[in-house]
Protein backbone atom coordinates (compact mmCIF):
# COMPACT_ATOMS: atom_id res chain seq x y z
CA UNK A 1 0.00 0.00 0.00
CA UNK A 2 2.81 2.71 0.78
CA UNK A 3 4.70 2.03 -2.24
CA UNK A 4 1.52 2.28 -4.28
CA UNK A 5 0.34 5.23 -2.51
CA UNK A 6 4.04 6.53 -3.26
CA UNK A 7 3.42 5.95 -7.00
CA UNK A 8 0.62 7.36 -6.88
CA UNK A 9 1.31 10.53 -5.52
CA UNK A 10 4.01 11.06 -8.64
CA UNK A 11 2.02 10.11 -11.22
CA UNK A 12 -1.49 11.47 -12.60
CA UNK A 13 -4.20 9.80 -11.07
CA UNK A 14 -4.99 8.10 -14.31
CA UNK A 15 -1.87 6.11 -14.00
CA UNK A 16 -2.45 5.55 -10.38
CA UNK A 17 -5.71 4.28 -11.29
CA UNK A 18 -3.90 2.06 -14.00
CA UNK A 19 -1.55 0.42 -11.81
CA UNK A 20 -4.01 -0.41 -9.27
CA UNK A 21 -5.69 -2.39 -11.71
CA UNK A 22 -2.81 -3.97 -12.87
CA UNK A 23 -2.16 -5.12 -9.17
CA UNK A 24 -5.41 -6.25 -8.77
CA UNK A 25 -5.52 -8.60 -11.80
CA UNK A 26 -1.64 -9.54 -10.93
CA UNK A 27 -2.82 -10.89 -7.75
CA UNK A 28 -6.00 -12.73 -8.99
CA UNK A 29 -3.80 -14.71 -11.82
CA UNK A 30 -1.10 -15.82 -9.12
CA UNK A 31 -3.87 -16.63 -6.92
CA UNK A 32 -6.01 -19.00 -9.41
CA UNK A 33 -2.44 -19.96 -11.02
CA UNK A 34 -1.14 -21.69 -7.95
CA UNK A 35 -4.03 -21.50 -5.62
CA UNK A 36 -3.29 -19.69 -3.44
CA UNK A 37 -5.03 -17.13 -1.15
CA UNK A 38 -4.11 -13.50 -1.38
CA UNK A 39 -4.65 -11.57 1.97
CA UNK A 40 -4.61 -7.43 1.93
CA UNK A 41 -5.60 -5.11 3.89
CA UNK A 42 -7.31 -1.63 3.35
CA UNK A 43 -7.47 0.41 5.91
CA UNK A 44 -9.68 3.08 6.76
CA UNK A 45 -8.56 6.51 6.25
CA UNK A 46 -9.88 10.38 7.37
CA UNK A 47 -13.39 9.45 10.00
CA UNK A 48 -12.89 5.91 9.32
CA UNK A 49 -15.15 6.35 6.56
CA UNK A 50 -12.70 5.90 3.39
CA UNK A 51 -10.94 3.16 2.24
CA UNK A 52 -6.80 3.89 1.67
CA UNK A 53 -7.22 2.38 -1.43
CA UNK A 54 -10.20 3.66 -2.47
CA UNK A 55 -13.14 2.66 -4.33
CA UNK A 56 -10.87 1.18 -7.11
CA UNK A 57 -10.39 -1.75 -5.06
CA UNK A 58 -13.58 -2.21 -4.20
CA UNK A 59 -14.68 -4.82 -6.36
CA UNK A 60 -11.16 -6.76 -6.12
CA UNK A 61 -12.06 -9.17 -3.66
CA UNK A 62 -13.68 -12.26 -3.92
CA UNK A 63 -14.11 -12.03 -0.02
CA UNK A 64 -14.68 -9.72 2.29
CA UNK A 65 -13.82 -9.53 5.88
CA UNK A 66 -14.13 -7.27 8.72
CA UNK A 67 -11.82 -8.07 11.70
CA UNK A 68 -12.68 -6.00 14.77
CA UNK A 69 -10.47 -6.09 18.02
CA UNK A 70 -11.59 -5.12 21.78
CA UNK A 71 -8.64 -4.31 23.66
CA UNK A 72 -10.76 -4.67 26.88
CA UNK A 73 -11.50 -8.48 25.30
CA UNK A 74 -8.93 -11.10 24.61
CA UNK A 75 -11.39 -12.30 21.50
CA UNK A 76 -11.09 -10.68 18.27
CA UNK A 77 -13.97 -11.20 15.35
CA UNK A 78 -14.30 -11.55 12.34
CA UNK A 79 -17.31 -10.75 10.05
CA UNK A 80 -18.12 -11.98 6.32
CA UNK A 81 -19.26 -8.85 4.40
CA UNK A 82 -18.81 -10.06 0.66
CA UNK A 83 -19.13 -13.19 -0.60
CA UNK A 84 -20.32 -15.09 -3.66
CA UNK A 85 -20.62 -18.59 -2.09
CA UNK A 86 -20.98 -18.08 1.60
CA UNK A 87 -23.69 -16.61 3.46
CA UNK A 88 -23.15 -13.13 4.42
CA UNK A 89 -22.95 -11.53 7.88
CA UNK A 90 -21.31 -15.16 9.14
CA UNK A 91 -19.29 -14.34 12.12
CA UNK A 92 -16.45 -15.71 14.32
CA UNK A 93 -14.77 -14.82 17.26
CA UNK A 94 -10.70 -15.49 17.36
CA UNK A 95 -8.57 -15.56 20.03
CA UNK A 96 -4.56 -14.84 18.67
CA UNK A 97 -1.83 -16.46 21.19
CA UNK A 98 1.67 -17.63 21.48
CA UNK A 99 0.13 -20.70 20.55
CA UNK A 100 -1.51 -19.37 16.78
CA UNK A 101 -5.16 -18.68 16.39
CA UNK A 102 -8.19 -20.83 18.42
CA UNK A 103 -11.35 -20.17 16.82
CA UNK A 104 -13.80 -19.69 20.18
CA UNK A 105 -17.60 -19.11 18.29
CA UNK A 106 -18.89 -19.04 14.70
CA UNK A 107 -22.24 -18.15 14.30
């Protein structure tokens, strides 16, 4: 993301554009070419309310998770927002340790 956002900020926002979508379909070939998943992460920029990459991204995923963490809890979660073969709004709560991740409650 930095050194995209890097580009980006030289270059028109055409080209920014452009390489973003190069990315994206650079990602989905090495994914499907030796299955594999591809994990990113777009944080939220300004309120909260905007996407660091921004809406050019928005259709990149095949999946779409939400991971929220509590400090005051010890369980993390995860919720399914996009998805073309799973039911949406599918959650599970994580707990991350020395010992890797325990999945406490799907629901």
């Amino acid at each position: 993301g930095v050194v995209l956002l890097t580009v980006m900020e030289i270059h028109h926002l055409w080209q920014g554009f452009s390489l973003l979508s190069l990315v994206s379909r650079l990602l989905k070939h090495i994914a499907f070419s030796h299955r594999l998943t591809v994990l990113y992460t777009n944080f939220a920029v300004g309120n909260g309310d905007k996407a660091a990459l921004g809406e050019t991204w928005a259709g990149v995923p095949h999946h779409r998770l939400l991971l929220i963490h509590e400090p005051s809890l010890s369980l993390r979660l995860a919720s399914l927002l996009k998805s073309p073969s799973h039911p949406l709004d599918t959650n599970c709560a994580f707990e991350i340790s020395d010992k890797g991740i325990a999945v406490d409650h799907v629901s």
